[in-house]
N, C-alpha and C. Protein backbone atom coordinates (compact mmCIF):
# COMPACT_ATOMS: atom_id res chain seq x y z
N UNK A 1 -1.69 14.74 -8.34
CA UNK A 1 -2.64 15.20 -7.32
C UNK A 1 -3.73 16.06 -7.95
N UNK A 2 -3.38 17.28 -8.91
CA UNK A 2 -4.13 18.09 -9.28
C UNK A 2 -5.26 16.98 -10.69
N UNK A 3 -4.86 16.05 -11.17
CA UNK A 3 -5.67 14.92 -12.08
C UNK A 3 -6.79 14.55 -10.75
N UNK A 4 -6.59 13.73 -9.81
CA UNK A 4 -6.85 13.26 -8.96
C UNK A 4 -8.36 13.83 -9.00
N UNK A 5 -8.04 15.64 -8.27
CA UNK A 5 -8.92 16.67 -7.26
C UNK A 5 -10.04 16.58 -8.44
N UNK A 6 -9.41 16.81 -9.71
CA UNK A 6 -10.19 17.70 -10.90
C UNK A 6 -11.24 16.50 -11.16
N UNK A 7 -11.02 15.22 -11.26
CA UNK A 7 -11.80 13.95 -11.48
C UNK A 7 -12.89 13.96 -10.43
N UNK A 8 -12.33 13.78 -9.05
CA UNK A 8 -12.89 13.68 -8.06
C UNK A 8 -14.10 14.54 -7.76
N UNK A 9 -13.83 15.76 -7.75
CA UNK A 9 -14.71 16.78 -7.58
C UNK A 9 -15.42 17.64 -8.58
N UNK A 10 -15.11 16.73 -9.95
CA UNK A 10 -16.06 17.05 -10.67
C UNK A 10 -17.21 15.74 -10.31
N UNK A 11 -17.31 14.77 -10.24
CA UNK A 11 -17.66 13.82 -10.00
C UNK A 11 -18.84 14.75 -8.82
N UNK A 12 -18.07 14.54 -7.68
CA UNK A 12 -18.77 15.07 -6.43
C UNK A 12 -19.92 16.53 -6.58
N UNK A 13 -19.34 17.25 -7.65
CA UNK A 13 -20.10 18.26 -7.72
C UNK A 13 -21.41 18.35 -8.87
N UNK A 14 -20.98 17.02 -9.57
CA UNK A 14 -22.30 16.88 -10.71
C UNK A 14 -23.45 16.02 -10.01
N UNK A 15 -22.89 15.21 -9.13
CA UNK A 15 -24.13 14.25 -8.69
C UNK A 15 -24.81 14.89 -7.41
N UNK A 16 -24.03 16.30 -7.28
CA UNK A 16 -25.17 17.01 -6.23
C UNK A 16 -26.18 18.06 -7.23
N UNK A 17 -25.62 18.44 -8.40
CA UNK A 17 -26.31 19.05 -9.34
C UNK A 17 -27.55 18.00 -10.02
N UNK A 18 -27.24 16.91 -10.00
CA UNK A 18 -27.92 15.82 -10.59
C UNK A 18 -29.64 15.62 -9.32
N UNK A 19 -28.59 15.37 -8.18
CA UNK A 19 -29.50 15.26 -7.37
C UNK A 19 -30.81 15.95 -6.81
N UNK A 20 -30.54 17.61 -7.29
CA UNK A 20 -31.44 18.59 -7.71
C UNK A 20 -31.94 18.86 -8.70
N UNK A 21 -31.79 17.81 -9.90
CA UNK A 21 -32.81 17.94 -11.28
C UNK A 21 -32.34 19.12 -12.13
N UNK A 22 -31.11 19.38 -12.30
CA UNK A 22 -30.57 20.42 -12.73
C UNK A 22 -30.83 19.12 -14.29
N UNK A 23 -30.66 20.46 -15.27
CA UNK A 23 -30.60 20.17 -16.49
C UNK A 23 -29.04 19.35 -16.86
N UNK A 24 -28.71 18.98 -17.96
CA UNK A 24 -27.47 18.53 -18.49
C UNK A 24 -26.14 19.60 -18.70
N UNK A 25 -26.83 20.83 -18.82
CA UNK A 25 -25.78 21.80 -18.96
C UNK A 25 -25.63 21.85 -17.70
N UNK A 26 -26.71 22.23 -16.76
CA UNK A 26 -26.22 22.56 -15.23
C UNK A 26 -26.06 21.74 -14.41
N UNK A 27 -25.30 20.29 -14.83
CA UNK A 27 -24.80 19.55 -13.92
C UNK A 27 -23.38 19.48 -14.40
N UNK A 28 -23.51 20.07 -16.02
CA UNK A 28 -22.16 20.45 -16.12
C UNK A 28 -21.25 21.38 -15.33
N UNK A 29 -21.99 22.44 -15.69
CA UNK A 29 -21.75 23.53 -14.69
C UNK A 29 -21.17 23.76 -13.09
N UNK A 30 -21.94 22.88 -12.59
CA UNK A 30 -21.63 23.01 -11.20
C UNK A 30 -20.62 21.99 -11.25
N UNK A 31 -20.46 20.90 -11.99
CA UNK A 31 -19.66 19.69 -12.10
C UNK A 31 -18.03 20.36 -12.31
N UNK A 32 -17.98 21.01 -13.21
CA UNK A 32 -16.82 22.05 -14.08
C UNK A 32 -16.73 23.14 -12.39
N UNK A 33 -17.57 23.54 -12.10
CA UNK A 33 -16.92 24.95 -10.90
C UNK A 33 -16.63 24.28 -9.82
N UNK A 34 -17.46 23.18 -9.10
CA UNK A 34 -16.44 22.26 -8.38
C UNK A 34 -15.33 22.03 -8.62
N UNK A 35 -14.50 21.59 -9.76
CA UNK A 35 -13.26 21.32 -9.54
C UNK A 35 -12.58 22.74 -10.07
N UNK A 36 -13.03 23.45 -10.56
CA UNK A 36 -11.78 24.35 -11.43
C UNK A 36 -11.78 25.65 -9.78
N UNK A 37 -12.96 26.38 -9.35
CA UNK A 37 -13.43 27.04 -9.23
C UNK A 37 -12.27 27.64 -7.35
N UNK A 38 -11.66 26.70 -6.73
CA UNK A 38 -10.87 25.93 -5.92
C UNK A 38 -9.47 26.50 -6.88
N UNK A 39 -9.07 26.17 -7.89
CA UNK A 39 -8.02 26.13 -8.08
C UNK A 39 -7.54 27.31 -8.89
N UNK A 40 -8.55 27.90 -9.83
CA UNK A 40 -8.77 28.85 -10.16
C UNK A 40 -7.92 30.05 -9.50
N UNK A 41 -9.24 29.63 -8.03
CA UNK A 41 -8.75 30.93 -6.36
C UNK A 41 -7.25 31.30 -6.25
N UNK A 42 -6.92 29.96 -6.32
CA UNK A 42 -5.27 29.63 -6.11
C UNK A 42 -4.53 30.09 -7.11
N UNK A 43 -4.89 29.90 -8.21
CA UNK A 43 -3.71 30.55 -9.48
C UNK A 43 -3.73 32.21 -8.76
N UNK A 44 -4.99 32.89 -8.87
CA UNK A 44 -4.76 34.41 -8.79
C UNK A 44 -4.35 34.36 -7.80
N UNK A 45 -4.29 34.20 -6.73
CA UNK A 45 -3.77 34.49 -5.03
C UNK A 45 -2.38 34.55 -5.38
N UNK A 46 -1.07 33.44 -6.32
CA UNK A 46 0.10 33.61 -6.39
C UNK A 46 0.76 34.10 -7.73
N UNK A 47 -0.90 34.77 -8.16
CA UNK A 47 0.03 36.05 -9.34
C UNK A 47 -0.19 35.23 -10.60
N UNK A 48 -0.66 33.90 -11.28
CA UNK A 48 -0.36 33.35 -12.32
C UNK A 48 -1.79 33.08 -13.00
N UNK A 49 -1.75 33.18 -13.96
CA UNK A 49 -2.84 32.52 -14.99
C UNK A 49 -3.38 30.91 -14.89
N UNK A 50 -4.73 31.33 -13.99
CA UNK A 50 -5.68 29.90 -13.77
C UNK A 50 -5.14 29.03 -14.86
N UNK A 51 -5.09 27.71 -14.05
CA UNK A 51 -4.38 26.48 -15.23
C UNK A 51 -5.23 25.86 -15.89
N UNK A 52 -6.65 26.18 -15.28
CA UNK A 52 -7.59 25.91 -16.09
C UNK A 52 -7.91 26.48 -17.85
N UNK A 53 -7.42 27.79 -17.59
CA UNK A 53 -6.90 28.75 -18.86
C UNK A 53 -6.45 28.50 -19.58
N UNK A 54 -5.47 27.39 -19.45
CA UNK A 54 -3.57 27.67 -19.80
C UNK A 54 -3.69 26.27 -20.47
N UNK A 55 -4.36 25.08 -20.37
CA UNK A 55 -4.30 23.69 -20.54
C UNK A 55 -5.65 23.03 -20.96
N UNK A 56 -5.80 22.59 -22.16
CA UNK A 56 -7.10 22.22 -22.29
C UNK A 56 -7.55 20.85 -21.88
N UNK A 57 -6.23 20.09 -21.29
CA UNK A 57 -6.51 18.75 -20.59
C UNK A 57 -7.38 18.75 -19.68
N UNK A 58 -7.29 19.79 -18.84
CA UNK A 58 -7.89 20.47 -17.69
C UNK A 58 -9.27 20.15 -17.71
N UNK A 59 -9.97 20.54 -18.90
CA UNK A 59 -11.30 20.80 -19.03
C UNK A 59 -11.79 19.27 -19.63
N UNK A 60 -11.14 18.95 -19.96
CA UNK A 60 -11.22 17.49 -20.52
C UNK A 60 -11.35 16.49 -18.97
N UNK A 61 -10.53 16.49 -18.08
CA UNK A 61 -10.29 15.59 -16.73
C UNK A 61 -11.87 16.35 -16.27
N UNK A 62 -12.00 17.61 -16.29
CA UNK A 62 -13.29 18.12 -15.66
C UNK A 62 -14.70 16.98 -16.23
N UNK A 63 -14.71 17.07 -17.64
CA UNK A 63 -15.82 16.86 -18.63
C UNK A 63 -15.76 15.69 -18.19
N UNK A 64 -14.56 14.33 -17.67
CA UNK A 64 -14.61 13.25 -17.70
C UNK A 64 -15.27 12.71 -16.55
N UNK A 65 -15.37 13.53 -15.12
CA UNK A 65 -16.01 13.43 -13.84
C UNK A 65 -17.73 13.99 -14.23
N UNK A 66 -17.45 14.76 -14.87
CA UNK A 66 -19.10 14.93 -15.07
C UNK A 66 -19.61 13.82 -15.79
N UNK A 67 -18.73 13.12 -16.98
CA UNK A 67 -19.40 12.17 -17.42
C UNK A 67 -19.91 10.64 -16.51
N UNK A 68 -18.41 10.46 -15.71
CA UNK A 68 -18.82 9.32 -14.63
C UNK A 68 -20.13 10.15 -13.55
N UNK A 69 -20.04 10.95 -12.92
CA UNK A 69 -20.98 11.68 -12.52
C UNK A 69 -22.71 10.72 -13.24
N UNK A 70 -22.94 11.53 -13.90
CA UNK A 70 -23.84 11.15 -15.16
C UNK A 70 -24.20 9.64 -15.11
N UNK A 71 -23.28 8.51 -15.33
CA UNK A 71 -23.10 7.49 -15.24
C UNK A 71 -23.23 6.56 -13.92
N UNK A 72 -23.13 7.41 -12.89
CA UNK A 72 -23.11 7.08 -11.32
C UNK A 72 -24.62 6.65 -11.21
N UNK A 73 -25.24 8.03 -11.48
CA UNK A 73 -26.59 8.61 -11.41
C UNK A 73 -27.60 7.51 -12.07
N UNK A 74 -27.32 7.29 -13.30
CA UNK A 74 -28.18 5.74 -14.26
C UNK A 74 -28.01 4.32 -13.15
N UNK A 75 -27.04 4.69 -12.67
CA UNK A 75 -26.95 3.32 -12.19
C UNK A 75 -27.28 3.01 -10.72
N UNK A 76 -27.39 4.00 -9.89
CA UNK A 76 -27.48 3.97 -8.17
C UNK A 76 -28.51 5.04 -8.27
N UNK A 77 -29.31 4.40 -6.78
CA UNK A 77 -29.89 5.56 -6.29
C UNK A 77 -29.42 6.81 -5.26
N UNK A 78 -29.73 8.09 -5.39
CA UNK A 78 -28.55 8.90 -4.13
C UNK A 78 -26.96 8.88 -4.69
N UNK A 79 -27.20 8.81 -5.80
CA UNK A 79 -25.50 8.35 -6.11
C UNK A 79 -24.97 9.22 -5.08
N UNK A 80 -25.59 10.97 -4.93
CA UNK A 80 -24.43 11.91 -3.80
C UNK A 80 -24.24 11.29 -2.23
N UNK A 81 -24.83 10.48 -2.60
CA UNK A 81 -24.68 9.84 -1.14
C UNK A 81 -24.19 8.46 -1.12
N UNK A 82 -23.77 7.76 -2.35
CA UNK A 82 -22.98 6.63 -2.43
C UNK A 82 -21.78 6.62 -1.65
N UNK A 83 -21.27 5.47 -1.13
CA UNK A 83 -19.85 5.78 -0.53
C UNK A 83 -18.95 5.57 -1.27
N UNK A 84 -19.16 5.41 -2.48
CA UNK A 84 -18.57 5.52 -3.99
C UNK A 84 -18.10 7.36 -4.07
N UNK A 85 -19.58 7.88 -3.82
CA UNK A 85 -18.83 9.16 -4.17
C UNK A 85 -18.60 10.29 -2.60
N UNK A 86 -18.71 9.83 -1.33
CA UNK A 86 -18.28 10.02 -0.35
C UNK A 86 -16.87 10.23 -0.48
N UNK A 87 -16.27 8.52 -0.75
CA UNK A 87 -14.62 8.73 -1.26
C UNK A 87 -13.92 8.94 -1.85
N UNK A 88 -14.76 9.70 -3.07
CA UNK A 88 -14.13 10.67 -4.32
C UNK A 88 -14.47 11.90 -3.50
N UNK A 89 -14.69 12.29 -2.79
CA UNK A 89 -15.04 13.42 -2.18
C UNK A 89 -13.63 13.49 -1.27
N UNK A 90 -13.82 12.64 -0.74
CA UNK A 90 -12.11 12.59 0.11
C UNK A 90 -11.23 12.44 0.23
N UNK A 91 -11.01 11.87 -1.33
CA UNK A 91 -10.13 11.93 -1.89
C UNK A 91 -9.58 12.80 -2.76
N UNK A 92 -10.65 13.60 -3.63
CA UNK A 92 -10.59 14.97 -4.08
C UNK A 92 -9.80 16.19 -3.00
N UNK A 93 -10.34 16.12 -2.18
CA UNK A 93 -10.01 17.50 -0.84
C UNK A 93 -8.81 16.96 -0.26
N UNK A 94 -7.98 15.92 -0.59
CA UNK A 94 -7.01 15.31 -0.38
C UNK A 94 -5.83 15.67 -1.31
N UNK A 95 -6.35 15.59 -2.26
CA UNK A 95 -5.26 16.12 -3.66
C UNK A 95 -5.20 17.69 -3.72
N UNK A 96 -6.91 18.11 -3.55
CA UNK A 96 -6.71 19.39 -3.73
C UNK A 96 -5.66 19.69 -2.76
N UNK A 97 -5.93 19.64 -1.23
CA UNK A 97 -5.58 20.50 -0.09
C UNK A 97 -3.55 20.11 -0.14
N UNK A 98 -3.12 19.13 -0.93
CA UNK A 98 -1.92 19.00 -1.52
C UNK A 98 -0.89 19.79 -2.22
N UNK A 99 -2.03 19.62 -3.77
CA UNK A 99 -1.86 20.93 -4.63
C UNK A 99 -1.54 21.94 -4.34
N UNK A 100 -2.48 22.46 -3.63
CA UNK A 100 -2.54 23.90 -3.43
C UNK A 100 -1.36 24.34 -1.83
N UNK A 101 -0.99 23.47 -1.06
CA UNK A 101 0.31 23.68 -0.49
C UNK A 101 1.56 23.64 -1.19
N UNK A 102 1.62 22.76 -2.40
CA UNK A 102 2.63 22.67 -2.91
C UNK A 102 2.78 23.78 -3.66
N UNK A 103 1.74 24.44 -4.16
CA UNK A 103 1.98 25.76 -5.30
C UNK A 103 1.84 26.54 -4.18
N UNK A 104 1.67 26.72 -3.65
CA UNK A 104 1.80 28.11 -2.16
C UNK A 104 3.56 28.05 -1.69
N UNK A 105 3.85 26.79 -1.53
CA UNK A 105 5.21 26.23 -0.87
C UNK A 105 6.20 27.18 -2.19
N UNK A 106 5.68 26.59 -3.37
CA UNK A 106 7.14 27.20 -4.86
C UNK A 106 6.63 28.70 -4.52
N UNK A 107 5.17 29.42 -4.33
CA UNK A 107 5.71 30.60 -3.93
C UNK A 107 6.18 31.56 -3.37
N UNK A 108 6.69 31.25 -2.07
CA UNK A 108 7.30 31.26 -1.07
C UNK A 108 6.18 32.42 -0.50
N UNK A 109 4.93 31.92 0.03
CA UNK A 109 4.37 32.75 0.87
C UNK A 109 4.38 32.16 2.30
N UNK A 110 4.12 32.63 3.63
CA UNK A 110 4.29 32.40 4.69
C UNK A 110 3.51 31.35 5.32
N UNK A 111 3.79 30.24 6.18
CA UNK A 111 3.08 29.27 6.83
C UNK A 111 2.09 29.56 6.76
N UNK A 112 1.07 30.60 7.33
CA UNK A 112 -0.47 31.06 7.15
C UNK A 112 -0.86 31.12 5.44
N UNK A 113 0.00 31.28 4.50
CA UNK A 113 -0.13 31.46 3.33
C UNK A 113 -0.61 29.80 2.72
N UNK A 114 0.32 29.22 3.07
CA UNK A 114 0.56 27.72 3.03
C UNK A 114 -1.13 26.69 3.09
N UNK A 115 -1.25 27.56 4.51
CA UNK A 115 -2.21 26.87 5.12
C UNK A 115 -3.75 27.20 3.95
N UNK A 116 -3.56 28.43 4.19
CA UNK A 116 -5.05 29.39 3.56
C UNK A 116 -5.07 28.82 2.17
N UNK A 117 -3.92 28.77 1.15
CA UNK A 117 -4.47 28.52 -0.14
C UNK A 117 -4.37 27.07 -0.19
N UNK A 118 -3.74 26.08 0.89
CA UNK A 118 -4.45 24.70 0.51
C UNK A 118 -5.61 24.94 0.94
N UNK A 119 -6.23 25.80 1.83
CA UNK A 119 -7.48 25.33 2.29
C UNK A 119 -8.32 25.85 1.22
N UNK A 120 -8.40 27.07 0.70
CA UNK A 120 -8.93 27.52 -0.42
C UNK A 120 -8.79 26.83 -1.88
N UNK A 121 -8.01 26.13 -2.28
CA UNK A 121 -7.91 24.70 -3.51
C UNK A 121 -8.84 23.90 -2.94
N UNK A 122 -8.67 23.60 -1.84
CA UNK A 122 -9.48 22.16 -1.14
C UNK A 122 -11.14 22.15 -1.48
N UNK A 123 -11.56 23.55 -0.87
CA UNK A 123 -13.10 24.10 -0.96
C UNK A 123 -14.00 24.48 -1.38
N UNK A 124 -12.62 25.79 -2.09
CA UNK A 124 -13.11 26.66 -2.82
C UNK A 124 -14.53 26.20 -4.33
N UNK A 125 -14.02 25.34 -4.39
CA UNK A 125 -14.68 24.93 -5.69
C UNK A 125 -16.60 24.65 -4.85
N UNK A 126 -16.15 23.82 -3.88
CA UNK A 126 -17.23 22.91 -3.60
C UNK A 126 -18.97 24.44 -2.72
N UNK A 127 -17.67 25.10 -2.36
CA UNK A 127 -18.41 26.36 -1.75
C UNK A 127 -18.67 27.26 -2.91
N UNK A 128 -17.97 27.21 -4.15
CA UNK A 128 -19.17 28.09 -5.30
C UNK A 128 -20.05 27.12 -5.47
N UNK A 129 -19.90 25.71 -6.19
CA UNK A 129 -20.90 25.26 -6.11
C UNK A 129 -22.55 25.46 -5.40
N UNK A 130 -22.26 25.35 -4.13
CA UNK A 130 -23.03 25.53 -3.06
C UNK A 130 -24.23 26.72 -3.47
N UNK A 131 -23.03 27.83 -3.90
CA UNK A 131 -24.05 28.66 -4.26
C UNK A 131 -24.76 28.52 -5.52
N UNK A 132 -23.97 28.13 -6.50
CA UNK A 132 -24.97 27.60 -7.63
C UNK A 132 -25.96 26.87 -7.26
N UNK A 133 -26.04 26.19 -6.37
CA UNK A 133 -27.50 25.29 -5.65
C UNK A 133 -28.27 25.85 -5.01
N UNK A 134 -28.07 26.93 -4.73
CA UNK A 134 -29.07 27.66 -3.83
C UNK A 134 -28.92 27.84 -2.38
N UNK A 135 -27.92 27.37 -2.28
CA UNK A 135 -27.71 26.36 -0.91
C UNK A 135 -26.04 27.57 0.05
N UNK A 136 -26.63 27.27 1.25
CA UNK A 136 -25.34 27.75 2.11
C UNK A 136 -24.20 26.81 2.03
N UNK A 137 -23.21 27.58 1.67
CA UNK A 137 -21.85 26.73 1.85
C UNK A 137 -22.14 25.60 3.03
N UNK A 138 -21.78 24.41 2.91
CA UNK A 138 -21.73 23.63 3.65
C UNK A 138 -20.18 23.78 4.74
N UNK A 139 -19.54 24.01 4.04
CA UNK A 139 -18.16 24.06 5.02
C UNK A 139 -18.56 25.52 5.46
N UNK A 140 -18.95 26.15 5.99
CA UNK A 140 -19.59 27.14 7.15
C UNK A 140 -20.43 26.42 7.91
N UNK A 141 -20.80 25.35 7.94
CA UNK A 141 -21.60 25.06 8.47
C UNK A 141 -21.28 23.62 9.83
N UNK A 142 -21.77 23.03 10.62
CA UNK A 142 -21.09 21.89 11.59
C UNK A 142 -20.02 20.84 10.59
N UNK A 143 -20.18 20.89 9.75
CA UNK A 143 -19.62 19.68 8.89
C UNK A 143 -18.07 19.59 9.54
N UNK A 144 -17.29 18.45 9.85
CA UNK A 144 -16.04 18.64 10.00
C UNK A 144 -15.41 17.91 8.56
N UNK A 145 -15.54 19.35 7.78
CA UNK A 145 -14.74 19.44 6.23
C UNK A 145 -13.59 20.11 5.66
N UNK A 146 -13.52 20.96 5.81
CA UNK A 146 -13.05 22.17 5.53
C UNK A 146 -11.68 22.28 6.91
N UNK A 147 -12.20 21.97 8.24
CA UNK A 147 -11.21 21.93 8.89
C UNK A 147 -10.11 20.79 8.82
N UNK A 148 -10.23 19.61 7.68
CA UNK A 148 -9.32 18.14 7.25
C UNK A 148 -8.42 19.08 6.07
N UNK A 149 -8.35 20.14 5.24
CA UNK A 149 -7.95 20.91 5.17
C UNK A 149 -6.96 21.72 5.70
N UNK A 150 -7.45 22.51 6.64
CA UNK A 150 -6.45 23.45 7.41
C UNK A 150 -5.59 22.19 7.85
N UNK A 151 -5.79 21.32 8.15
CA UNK A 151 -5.10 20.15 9.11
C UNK A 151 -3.76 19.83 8.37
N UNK A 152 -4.42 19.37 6.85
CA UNK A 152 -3.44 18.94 5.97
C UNK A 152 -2.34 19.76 5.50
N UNK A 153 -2.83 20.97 5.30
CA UNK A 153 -2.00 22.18 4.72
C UNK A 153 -1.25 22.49 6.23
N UNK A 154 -1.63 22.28 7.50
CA UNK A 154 -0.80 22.38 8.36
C UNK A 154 0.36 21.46 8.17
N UNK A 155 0.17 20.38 7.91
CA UNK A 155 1.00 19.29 8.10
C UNK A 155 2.11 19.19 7.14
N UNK A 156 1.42 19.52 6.07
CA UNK A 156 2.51 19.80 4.76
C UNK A 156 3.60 20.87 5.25
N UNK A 157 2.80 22.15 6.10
CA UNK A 157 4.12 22.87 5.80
C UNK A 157 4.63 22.91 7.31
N UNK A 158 4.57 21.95 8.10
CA UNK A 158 5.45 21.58 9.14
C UNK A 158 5.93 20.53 8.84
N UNK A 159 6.38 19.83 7.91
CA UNK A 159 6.81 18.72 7.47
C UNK A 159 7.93 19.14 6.24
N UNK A 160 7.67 20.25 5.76
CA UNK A 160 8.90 20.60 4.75
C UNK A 160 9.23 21.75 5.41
N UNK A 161 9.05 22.25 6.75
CA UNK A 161 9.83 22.77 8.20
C UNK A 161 10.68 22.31 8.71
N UNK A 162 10.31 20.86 8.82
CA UNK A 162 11.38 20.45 9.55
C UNK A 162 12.33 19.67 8.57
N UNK A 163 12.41 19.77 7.61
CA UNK A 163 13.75 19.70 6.13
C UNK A 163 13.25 18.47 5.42
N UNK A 164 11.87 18.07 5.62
CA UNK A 164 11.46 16.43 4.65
C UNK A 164 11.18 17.07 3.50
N UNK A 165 11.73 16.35 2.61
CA UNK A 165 11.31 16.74 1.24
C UNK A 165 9.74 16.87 1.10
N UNK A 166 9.63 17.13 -0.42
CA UNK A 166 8.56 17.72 -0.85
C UNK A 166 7.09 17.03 -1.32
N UNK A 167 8.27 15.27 -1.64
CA UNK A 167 7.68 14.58 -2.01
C UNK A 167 6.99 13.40 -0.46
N UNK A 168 7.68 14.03 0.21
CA UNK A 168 7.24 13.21 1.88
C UNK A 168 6.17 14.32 2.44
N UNK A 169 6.35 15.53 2.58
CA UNK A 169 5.49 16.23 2.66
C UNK A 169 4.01 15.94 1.85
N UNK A 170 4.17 15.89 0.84
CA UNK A 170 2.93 15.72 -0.43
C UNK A 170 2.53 14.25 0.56
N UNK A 171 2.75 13.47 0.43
CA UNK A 171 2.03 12.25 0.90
C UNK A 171 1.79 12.26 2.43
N UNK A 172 2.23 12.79 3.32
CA UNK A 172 1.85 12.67 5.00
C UNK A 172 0.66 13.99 4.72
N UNK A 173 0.42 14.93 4.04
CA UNK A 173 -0.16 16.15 3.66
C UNK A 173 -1.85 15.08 3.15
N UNK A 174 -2.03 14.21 2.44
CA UNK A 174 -2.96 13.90 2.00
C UNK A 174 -2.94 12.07 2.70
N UNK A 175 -2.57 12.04 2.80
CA UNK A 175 -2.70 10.68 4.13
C UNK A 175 -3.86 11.89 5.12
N UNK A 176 -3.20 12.70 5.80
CA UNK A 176 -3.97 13.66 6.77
C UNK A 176 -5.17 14.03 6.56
N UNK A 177 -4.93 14.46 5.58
CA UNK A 177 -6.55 14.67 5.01
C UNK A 177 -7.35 14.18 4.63
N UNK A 178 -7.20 13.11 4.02
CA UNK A 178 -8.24 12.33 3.33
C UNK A 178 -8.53 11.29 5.18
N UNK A 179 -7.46 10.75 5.79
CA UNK A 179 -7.84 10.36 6.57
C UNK A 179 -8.87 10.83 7.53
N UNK A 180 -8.59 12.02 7.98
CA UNK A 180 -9.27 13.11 8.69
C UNK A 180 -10.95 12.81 8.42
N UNK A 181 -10.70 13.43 6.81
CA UNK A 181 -12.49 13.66 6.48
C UNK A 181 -12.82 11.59 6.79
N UNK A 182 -12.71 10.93 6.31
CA UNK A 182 -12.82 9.87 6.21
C UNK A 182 -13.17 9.68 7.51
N UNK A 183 -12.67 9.72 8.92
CA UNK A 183 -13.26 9.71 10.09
C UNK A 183 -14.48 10.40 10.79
N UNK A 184 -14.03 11.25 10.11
CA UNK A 184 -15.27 12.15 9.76
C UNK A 184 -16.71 12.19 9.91
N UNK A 185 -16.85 11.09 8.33
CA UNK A 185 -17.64 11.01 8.16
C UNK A 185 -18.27 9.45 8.65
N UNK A 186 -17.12 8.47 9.26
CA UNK A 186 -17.37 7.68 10.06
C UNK A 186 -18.13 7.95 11.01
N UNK A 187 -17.45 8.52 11.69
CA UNK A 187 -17.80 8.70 13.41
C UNK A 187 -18.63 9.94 13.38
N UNK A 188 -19.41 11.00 12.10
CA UNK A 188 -20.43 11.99 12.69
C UNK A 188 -19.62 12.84 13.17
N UNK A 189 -18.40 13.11 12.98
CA UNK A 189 -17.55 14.26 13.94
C UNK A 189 -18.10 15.84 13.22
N UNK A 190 -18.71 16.63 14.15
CA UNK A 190 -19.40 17.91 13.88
C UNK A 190 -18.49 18.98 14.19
N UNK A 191 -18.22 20.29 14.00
CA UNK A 191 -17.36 21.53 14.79
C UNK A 191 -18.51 21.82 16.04
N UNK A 192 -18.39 22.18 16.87
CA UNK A 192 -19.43 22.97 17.71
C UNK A 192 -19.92 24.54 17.43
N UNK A 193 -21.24 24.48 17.57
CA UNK A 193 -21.71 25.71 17.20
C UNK A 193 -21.92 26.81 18.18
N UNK A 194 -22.05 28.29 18.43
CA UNK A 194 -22.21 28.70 19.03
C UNK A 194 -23.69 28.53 19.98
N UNK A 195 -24.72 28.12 19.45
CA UNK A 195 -25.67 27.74 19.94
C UNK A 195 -25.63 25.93 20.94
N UNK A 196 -24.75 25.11 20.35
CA UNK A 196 -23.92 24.11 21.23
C UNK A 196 -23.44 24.51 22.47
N UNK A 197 -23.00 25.48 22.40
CA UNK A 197 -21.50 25.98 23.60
C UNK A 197 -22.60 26.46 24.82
N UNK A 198 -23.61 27.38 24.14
CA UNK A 198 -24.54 28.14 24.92
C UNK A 198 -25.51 27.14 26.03
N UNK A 199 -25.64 25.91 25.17
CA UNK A 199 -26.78 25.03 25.61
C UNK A 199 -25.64 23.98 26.76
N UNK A 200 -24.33 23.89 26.45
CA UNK A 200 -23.27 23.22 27.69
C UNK A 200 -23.29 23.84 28.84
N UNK A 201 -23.18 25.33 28.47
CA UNK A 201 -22.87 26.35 29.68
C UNK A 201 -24.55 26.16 30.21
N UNK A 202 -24.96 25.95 29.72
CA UNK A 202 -26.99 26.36 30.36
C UNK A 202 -26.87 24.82 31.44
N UNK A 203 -26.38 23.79 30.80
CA UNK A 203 -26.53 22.77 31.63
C UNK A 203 -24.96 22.70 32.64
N UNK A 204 -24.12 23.25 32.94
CA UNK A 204 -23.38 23.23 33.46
C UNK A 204 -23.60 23.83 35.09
N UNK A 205 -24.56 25.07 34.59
CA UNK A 205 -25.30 25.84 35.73
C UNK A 205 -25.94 25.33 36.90
């Protein structure tokens, strides 16, 4: 799962760096904090040394999404908007939001614990990014992203609640999620905004 996220969302995070004319280092850059930057969050939250630190494969699976990244880009136009890299995108936040329940789950922090640091593996990366672009986090924003997340990390740890192993958990956990965003981005599904709610109630009157 954690090969998966690190491919995926380096991928996802270089061809939005790409897409802004960032130089070669700084599509590295944002390419590399997309995926590590997510998981990173997660090592310190349960006390341990980022595995990004600890493993130099790590940086290697990173370097290898920036390179397809790179490669996307020569060959398509919009690659960030290919549905090539749509579904490395949702599939990334799929592995991540996995990962990071499963290392929350070995540290025995509480269902809300569960939930928060898959959701923080899932994001985290894609929301520094964001700021390396200049740009407002997108998952603050209508996108329904970030909430395929909470969903999944819900599911994982009501699923090794009710006594399914770890390895049934891990797969109904990213079935959920990846499905989720994937509809998602089918069907336009938005969160509602407070300025939404205001303009229902105005016409309800």
């Amino acid at each position: 799962m954690n090969t998966i996220g690190l491919v995926a969302f380096a991928v996802v995070g270089s061809t939005k760096a790409i897409r802004e004319e960032f130089d070669l280092f700084g599509v590295t850059i944002v390419g590399l904090a997309t995926a590590f930057a997510g998981g990173a969050t997660r090592d310190l939250l349960v006390n341990r040394v980022p595995l990004v630190l600890r493993s130099p494969i790590e940086i290697g699976l990173g370097l290898l999404g920036v390179c397809l990244a790179i490669g996307l880009s020569l060959a398509l136009d919009a690659a960030d908007e290919h549905p090539a890299t749509v579904l490395s995108d949702a599939i990334g936040l799929a592995a991540f939001t996995t990962t990071g329940a499963i290392v929350a789950t070995e540290a025995g922090v509480s269902g809300f614990g569960v939930v928060a640091i898959a959701t923080i593996n899932a994001v985290g990366g894609g929301a520094f990014a964001d700021i390396l672009l200049d740009r407002s986090p997108f998952i603050l924003l209508g996108d329904f992203y970030a909430s395929c997340a909470v969903l999944g990390g819900f599911t994982y740890w009501l699923v090794v609640t009710l006594g399914w192993t770890g390895s049934t958990a891990a797969a109904v956990c990213a079935s959920v999620t990846v499905g989720t965003r994937v509809a998602a981005v089918t069907y336009g599904w938005e969160l509602p905004t407070a300025q939404t709610l205001g303009v229902g109630a105005q016409e309800r009157q």
